[in-house]
C-alpha atoms as a PDB file:
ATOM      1  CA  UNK A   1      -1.189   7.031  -5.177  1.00  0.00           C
ATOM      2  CA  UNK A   2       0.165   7.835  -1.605  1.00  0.00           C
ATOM      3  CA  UNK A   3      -1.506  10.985  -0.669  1.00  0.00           C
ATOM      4  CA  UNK A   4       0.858  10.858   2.727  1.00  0.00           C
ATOM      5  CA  UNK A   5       3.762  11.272   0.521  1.00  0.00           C
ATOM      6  CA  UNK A   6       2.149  13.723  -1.943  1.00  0.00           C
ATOM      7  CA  UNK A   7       1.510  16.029   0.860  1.00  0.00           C
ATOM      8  CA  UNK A   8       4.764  15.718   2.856  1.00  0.00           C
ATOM      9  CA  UNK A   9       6.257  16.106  -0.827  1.00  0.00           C
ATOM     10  CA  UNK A  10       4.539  20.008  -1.113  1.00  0.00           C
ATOM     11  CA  UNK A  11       5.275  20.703   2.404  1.00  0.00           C
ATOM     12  CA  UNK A  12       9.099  20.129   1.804  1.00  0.00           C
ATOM     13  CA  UNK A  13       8.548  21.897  -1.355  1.00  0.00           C
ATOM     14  CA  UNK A  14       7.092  24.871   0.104  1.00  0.00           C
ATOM     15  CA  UNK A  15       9.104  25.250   3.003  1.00  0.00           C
ATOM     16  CA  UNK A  16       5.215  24.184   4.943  1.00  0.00           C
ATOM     17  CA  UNK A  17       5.578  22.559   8.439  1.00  0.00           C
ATOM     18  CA  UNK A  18       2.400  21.235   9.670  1.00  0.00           C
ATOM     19  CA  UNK A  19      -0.705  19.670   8.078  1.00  0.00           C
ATOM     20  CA  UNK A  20      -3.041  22.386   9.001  1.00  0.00           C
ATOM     21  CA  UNK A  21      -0.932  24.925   7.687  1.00  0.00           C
ATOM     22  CA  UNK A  22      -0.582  22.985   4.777  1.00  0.00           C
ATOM     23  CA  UNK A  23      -4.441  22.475   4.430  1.00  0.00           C
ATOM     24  CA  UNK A  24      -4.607  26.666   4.909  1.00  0.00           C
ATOM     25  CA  UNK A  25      -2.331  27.394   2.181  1.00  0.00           C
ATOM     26  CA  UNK A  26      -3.814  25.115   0.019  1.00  0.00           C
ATOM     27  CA  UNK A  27      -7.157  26.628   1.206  1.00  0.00           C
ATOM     28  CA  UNK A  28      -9.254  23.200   2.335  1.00  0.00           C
ATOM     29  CA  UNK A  29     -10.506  22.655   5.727  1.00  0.00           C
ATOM     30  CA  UNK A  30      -7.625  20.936   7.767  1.00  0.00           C
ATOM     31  CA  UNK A  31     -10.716  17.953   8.276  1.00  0.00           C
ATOM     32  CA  UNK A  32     -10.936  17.418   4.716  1.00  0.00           C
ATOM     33  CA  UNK A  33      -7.190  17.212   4.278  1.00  0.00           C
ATOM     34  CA  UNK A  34      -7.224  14.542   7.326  1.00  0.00           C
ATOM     35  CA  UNK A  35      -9.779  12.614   5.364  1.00  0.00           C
ATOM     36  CA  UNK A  36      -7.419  12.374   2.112  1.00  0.00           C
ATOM     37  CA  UNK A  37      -5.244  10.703   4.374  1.00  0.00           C
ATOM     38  CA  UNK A  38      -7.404   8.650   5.488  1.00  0.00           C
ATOM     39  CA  UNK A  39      -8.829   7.943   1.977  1.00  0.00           C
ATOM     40  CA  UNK A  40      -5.297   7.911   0.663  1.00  0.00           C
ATOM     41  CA  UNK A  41      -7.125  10.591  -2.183  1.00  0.00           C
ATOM     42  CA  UNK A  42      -7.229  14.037  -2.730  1.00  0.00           C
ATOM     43  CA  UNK A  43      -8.641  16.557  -4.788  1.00  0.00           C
ATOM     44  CA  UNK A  44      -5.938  18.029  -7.477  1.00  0.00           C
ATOM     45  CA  UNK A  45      -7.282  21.088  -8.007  1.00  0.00           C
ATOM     46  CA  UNK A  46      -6.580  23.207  -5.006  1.00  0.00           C
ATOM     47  CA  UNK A  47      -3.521  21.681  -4.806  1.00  0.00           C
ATOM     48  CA  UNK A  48      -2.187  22.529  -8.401  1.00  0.00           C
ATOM     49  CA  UNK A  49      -3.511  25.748  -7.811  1.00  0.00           C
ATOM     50  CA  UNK A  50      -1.239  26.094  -5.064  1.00  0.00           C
ATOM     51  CA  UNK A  51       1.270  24.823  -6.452  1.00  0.00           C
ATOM     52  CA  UNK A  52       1.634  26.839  -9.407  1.00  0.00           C
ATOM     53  CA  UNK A  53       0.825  30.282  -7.438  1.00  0.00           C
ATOM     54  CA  UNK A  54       3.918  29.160  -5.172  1.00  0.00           C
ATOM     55  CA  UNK A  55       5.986  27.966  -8.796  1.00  0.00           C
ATOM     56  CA  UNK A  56       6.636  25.128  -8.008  1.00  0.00           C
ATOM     57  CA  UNK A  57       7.445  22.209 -10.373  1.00  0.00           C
ATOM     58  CA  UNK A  58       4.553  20.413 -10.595  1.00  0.00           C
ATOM     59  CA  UNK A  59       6.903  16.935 -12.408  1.00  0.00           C
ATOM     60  CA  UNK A  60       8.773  17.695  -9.065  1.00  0.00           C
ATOM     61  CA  UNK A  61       5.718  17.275  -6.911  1.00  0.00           C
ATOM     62  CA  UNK A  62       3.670  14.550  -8.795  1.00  0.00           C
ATOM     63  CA  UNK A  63       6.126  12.325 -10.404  1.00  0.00           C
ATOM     64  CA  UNK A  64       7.625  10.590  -7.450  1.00  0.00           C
ATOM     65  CA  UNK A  65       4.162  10.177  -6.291  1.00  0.00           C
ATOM     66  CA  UNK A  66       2.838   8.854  -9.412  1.00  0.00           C
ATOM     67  CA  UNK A  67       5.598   6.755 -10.536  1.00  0.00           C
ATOM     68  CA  UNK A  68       6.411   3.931  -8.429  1.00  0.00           C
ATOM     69  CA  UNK A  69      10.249   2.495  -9.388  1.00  0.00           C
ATOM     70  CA  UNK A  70       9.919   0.061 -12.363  1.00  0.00           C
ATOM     71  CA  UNK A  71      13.076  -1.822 -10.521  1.00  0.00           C
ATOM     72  CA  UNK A  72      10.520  -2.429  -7.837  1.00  0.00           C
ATOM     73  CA  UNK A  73       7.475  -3.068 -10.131  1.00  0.00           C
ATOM     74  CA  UNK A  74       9.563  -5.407 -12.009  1.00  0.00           C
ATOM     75  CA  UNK A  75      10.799  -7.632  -9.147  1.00  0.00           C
ATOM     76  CA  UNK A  76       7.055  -7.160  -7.643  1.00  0.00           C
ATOM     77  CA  UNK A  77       5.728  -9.092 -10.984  1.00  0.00           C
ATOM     78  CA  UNK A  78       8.145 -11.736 -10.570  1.00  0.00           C
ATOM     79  CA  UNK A  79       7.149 -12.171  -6.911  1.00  0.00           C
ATOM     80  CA  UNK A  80       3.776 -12.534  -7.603  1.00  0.00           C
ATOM     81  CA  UNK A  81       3.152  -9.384  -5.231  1.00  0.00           C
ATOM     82  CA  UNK A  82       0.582  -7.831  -6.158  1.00  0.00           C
ATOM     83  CA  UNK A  83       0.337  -5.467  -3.186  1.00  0.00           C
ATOM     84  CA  UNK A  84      -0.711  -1.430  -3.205  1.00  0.00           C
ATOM     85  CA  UNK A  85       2.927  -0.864  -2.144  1.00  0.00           C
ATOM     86  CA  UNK A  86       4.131  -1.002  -5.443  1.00  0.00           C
ATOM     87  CA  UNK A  87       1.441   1.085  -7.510  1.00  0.00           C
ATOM     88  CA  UNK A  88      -1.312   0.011  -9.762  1.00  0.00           C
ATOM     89  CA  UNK A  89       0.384  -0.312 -13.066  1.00  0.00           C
ATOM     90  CA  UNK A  90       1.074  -4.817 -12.170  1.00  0.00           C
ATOM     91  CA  UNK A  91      -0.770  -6.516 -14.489  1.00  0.00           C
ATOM     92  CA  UNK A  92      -3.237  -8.501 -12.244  1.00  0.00           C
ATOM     93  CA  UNK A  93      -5.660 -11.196 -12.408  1.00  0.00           C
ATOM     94  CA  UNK A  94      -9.232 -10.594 -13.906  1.00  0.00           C
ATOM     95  CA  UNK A  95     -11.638  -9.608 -11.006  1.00  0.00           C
ATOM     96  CA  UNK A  96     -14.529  -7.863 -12.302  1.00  0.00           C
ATOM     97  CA  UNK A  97     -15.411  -5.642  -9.175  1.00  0.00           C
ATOM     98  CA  UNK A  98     -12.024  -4.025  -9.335  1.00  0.00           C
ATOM     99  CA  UNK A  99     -11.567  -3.662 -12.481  1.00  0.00           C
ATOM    100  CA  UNK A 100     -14.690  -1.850 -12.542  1.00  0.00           C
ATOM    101  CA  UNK A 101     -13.328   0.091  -9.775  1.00  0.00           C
ATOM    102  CA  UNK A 102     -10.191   1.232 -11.416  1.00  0.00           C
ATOM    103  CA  UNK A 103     -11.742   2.098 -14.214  1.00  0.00           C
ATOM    104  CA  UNK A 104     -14.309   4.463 -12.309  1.00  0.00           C
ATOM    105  CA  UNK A 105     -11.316   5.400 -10.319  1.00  0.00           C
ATOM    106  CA  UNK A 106      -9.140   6.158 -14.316  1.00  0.00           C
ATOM    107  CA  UNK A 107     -12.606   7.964 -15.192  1.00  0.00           C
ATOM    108  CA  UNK A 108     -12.472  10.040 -11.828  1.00  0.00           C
ATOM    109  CA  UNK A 109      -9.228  11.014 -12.012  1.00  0.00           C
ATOM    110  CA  UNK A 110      -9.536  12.159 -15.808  1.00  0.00           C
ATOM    111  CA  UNK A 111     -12.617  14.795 -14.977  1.00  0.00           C
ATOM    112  CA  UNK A 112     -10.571  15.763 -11.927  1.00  0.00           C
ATOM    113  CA  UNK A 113      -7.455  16.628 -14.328  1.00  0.00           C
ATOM    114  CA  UNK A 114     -10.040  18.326 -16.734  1.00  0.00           C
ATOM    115  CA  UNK A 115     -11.561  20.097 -14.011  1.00  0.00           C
ATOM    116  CA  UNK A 116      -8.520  21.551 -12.833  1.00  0.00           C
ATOM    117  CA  UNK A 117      -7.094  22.129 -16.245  1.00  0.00           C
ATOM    118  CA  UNK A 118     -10.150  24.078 -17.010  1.00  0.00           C
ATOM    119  CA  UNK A 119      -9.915  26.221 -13.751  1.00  0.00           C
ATOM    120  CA  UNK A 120      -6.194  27.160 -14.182  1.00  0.00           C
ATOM    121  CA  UNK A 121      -7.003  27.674 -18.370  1.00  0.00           C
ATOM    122  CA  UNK A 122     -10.177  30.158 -17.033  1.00  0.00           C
ATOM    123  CA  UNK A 123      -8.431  32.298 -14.435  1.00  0.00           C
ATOM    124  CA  UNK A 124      -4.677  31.490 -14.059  1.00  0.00           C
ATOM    125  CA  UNK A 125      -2.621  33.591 -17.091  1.00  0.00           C
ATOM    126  CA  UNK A 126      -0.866  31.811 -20.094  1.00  0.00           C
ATOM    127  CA  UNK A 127       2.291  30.775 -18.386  1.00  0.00           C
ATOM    128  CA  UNK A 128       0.319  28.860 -15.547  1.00  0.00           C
ATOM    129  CA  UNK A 129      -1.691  27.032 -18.237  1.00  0.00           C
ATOM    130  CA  UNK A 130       1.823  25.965 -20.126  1.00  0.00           C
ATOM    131  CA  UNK A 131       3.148  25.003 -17.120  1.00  0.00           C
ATOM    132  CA  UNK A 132       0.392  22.411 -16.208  1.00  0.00           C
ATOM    133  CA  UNK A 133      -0.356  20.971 -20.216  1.00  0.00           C
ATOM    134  CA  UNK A 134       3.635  20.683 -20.089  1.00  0.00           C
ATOM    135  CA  UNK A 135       3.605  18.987 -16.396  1.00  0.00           C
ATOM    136  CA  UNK A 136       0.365  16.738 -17.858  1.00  0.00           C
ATOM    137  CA  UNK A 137       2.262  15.768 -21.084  1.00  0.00           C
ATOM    138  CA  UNK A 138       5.106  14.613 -18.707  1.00  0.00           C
ATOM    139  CA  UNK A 139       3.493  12.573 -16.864  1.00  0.00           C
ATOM    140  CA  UNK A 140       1.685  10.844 -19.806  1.00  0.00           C
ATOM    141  CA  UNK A 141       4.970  10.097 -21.289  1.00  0.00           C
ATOM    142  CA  UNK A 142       6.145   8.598 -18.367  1.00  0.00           C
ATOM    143  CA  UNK A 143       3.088   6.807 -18.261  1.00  0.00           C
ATOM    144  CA  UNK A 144       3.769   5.300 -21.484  1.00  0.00           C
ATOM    145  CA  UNK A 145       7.056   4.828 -21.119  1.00  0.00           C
ATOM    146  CA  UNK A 146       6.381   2.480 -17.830  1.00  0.00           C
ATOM    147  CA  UNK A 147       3.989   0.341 -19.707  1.00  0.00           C
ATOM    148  CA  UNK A 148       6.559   0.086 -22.839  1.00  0.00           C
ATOM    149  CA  UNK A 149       8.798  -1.233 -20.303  1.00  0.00           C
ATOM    150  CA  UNK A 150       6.359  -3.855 -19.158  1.00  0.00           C
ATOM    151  CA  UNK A 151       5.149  -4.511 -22.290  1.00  0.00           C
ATOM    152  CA  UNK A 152       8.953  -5.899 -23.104  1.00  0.00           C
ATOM    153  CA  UNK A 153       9.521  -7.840 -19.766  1.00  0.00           C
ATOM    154  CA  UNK A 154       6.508  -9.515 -20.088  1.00  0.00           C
ATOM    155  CA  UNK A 155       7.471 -11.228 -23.842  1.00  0.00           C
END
């Protein structure tokens, strides 16, 4: 994920100029908001919160983000690139450190989703909560969409 273009994504959004305006709104010290950066992470939660108190399409926000272009995936395989610039969804060689790493990462992400999900379902209203299940199921199908698509280039 490319935090960079997640957060210049919600400041075009938003109509948001700087990063420490953006780091206000979303209501995180401006540090901590450097260190996603720097990380290339960030926490979801504040920033679906804000997102949904602004209504904002949340498939807008996340899905170029999340989604890297299969065109690009595709011609990444067949390079043999197996680079970040593409996304994490290459198949790639057995390595046993990272693929304990993604799947900590997978298993972070998930209780960060659930955390948030939680928060919005506990004090956001109904129409919040529809909005992200219906911005979660999205992205799941596009999920599984990607991977049908890779399941059939790769026979």
């Amino acid at each position: 994920m490319n935090t960079r273009l997640l957060l210049d994504t919600i400041k075009e959004k938003t109509g948001i100029k700087t990063d420490k305006q953006l780091a206000e709104e979303i209501g995180v010290k401006y540090g901590a908001l450097t260190n996603w950066i720097a990380r290339n992470s960030f926490q979801y939660e504040p920033i679906i919160i804000f997102l949904l108190k602004k209504d904002v399409d949340l498939n807008s926000v996340f899905k170029p983000v999340l989604m890297p272009d299969l065109a690009k995936v595709l011609i990444a395989f067949r390079n043999n690139d197996h680079t970040n610039a593409v996304g994490s969804i290459i198949p790639r060689l057995p390595k046993s450190n990272l693929e304990e790493g993604l799947e900590f990462d997978a298993i972070q992400t998930a209780g960060e989703i659930e955390e948030a999900y939680i928060y919005v379902a506990k004090y956001g209203n109904l129409t919040m909560l529809q909005k992200f299940k219906d911005t979660l199921t999205g992205i799941v199908a596009m999920y599984r969409e990607q991977a049908d698509e890779i399941k059939k280039f790769m026979k």
